[in-house]
Protein backbone atom coordinates (compact mmCIF):
# COMPACT_ATOMS: atom_id res chain seq x y z
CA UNK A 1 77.32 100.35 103.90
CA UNK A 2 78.27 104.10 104.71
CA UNK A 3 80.61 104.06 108.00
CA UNK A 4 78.64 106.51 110.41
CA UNK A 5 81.46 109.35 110.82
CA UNK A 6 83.39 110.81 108.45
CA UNK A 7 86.72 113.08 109.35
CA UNK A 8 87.65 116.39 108.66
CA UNK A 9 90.06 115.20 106.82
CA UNK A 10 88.14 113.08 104.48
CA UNK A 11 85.93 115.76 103.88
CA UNK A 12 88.67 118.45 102.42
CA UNK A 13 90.14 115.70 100.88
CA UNK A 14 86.94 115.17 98.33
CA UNK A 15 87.40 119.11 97.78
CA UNK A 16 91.46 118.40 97.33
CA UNK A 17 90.16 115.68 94.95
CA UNK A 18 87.63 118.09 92.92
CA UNK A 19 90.47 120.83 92.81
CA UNK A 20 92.53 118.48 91.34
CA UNK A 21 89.97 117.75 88.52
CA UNK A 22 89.70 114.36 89.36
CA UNK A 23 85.94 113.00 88.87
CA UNK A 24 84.16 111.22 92.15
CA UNK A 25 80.70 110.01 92.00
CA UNK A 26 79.00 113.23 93.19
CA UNK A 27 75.75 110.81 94.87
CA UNK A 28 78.05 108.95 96.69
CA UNK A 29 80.06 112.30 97.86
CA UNK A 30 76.92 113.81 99.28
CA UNK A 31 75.68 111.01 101.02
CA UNK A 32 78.47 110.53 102.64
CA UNK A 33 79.17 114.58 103.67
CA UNK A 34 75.75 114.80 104.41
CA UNK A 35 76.24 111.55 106.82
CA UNK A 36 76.29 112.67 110.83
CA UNK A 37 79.85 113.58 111.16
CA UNK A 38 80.14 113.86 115.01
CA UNK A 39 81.92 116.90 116.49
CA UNK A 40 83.14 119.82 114.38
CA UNK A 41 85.97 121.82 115.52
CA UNK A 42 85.97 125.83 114.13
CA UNK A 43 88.37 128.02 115.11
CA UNK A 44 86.98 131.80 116.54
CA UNK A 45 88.17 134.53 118.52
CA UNK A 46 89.93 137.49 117.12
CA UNK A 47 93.68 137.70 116.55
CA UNK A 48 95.29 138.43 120.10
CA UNK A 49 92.62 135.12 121.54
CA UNK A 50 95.22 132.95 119.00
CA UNK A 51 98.19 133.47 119.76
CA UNK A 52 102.14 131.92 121.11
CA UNK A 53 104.51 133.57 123.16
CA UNK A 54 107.31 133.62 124.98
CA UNK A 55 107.81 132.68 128.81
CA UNK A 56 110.14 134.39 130.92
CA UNK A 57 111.14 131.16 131.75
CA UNK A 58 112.31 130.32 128.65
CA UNK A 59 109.00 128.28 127.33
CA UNK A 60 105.76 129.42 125.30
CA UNK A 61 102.25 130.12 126.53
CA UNK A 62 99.60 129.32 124.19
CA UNK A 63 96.30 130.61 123.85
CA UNK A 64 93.80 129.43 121.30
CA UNK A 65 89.80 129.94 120.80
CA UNK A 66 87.57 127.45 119.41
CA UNK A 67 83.94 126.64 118.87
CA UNK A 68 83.12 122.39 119.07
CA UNK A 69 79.94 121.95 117.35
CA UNK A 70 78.59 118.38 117.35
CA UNK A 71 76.87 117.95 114.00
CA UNK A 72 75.82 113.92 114.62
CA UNK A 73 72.49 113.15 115.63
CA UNK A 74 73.34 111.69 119.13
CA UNK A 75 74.81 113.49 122.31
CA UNK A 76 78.55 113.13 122.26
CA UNK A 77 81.11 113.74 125.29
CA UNK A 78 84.06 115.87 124.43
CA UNK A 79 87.29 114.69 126.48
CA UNK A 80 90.41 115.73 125.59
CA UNK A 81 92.40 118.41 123.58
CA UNK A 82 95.68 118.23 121.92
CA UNK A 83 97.59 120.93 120.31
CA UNK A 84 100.29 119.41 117.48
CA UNK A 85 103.16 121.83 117.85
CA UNK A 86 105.70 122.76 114.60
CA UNK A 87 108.35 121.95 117.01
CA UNK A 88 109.53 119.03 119.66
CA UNK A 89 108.04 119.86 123.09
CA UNK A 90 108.62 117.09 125.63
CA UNK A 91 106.32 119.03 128.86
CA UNK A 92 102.84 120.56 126.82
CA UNK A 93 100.12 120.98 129.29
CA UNK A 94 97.10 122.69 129.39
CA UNK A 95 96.95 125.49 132.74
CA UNK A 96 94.87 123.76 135.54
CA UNK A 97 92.01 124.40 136.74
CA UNK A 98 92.19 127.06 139.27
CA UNK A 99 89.36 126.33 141.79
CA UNK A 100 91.43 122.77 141.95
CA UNK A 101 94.50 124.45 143.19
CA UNK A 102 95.62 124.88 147.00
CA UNK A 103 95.91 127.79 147.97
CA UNK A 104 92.62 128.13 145.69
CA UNK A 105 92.95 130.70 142.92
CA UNK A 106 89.49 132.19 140.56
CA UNK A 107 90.86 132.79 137.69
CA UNK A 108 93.33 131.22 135.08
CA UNK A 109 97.18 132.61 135.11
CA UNK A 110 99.83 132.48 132.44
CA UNK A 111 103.33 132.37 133.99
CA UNK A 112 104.95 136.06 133.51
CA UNK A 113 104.93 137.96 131.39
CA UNK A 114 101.70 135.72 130.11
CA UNK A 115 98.57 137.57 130.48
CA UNK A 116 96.52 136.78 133.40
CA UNK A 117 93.46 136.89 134.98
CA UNK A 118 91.24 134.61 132.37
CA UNK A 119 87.69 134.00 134.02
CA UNK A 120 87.05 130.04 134.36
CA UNK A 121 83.37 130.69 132.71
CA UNK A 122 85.28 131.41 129.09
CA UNK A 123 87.86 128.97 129.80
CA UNK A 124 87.64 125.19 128.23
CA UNK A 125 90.54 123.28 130.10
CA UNK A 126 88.64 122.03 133.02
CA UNK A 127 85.43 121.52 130.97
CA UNK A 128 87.21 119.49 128.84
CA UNK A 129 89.48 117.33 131.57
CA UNK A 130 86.14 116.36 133.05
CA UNK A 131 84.23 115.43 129.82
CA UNK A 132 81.75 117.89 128.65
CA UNK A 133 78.37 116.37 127.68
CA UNK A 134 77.32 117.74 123.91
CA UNK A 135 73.76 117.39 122.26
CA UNK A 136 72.98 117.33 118.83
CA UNK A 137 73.52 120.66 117.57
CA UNK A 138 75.34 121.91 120.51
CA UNK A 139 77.96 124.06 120.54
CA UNK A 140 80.65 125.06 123.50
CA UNK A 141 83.10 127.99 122.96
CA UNK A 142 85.81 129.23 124.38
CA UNK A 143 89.32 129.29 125.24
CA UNK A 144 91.94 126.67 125.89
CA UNK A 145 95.07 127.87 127.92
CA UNK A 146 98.53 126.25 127.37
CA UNK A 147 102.42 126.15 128.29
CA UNK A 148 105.75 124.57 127.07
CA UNK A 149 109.14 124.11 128.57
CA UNK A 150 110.59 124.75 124.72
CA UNK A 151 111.22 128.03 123.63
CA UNK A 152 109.83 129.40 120.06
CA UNK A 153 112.61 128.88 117.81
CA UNK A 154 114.31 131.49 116.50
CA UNK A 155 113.33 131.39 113.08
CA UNK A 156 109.80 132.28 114.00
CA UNK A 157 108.92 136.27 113.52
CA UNK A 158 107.27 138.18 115.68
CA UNK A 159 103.71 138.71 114.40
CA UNK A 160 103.84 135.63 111.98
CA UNK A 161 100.90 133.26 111.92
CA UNK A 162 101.81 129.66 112.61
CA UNK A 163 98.92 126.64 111.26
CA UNK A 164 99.00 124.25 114.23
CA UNK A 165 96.29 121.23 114.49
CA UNK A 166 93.53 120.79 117.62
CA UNK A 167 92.32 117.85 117.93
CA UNK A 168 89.38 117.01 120.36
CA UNK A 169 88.70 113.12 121.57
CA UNK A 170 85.03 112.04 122.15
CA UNK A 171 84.34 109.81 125.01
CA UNK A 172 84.89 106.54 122.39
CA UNK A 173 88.38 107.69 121.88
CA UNK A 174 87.60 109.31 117.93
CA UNK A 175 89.61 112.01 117.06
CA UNK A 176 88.02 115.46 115.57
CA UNK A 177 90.81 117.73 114.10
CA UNK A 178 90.90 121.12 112.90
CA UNK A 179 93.74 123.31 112.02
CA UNK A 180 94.47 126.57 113.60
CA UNK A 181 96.27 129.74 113.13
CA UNK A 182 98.26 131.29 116.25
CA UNK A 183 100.12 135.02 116.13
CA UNK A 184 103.67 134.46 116.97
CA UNK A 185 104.14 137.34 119.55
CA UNK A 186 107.42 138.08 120.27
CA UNK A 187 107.45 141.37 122.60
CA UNK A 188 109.09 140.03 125.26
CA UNK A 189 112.26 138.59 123.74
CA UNK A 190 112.29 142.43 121.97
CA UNK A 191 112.39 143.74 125.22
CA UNK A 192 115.02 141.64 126.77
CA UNK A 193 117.28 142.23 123.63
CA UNK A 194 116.44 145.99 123.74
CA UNK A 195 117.38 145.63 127.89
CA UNK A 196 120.64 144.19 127.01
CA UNK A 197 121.66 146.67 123.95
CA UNK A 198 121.12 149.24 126.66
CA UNK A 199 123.30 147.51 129.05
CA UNK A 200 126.17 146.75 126.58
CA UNK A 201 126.23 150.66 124.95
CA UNK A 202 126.03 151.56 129.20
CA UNK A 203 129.09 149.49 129.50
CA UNK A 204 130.68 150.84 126.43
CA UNK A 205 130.25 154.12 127.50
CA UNK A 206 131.60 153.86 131.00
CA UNK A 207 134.78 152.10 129.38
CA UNK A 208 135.41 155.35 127.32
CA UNK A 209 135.12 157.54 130.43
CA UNK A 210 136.87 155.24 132.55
């Protein structure tokens, strides 16, 4: 008997499998990938909505877009989200919701030099903390807003596209995963190194004239 989900995973790895010439019983296959598969996880948004940064405290924002599409034929809760970082991160949380914060704030915040000003309505965090109810064939978008204590290390470039995994939690505790692509984006450590090039050719200068 067919179990009644089938991951991501499994899924690409039949197509792995078929790449690799290997033969699978092709009836079986699409019985199985035609089987309801629960929540789907696609990535969306345009470059700059997928993105890591750094903090000016010395941490990373990150800001990724996604589309969860439940493809099963029964109404599914999505829960949680969890981003799998390429490095160790110890404090990862998503930005709270900002109607929940005293002094009350409207709209989501990045610490500086993070952008700001993120309209709850296209933001998932708080949908997602408080379980968000999903019929068959329906589909919530939009944005989930993060920070880390760790910096982006080093050997990261500015502009280079980093494959990270999402993975969203139904109400039964299953796991739907995806993988993403974020921008590294870099402009602020360029400006604090260009700050203190000025500063040390300043320094330099005023030596010579001293």
């Amino acid at each position: 008997m067919l179990k009644n989900r089938v991951s991501q995973e499994e899924l690409q790895g039949f197509s792995e499998l078929r790449r690799a010439g290997i033969p699978l019983d092709e009836a079986v296959v699409e019985e199985i990938e035609t089987a309801p598969r629960g929540l789907v996880i696609r990535p969306s948004g345009n470059v700059a909505e997928n993105c890591v940064f750094d903090l000016d405290s010395g941490g990373a924002g990150y800001m990724l877009a996604a589309a969860i599409y439940n493809a099963s034929k029964r109404i599914h809760w999505a829960h949680e989200a969890r981003l799998e970082l390429l490095w160790p991160e110890s404090d990862f949380r998503w930005l709270e919701n900002p109607l929940g914060k005293i002094p009350r704030e409207y709209d989501y915040w990045f610490p500086p030099p993070g952008p700001a000003g993120f309209d709850p309505a296209v933001v998932l965090n708080h949908r997602l903390r408080h379980g968000c109810k999903l019929y068959p064939d329906d589909c919530l978008e939009g944005l989930l807003l993060g920070v880390g204590q760790s910096p982006i290390p080093d050997h990261y470039v500015d502009r280079q596209g980093l494959k990270m995994r999402l993975s969203i939690y139904d109400e039964k505790g299953n796991r739907y995963a995806s993988d993403v692509i974020l921008r590294v984006s870099r402009e602020q450590r360029r400006g604090r190194q260009q700050a203190k090039g000025s500063l040390r050719r300043g320094r330099e200068l005023f030596a010579k004239h001293a």
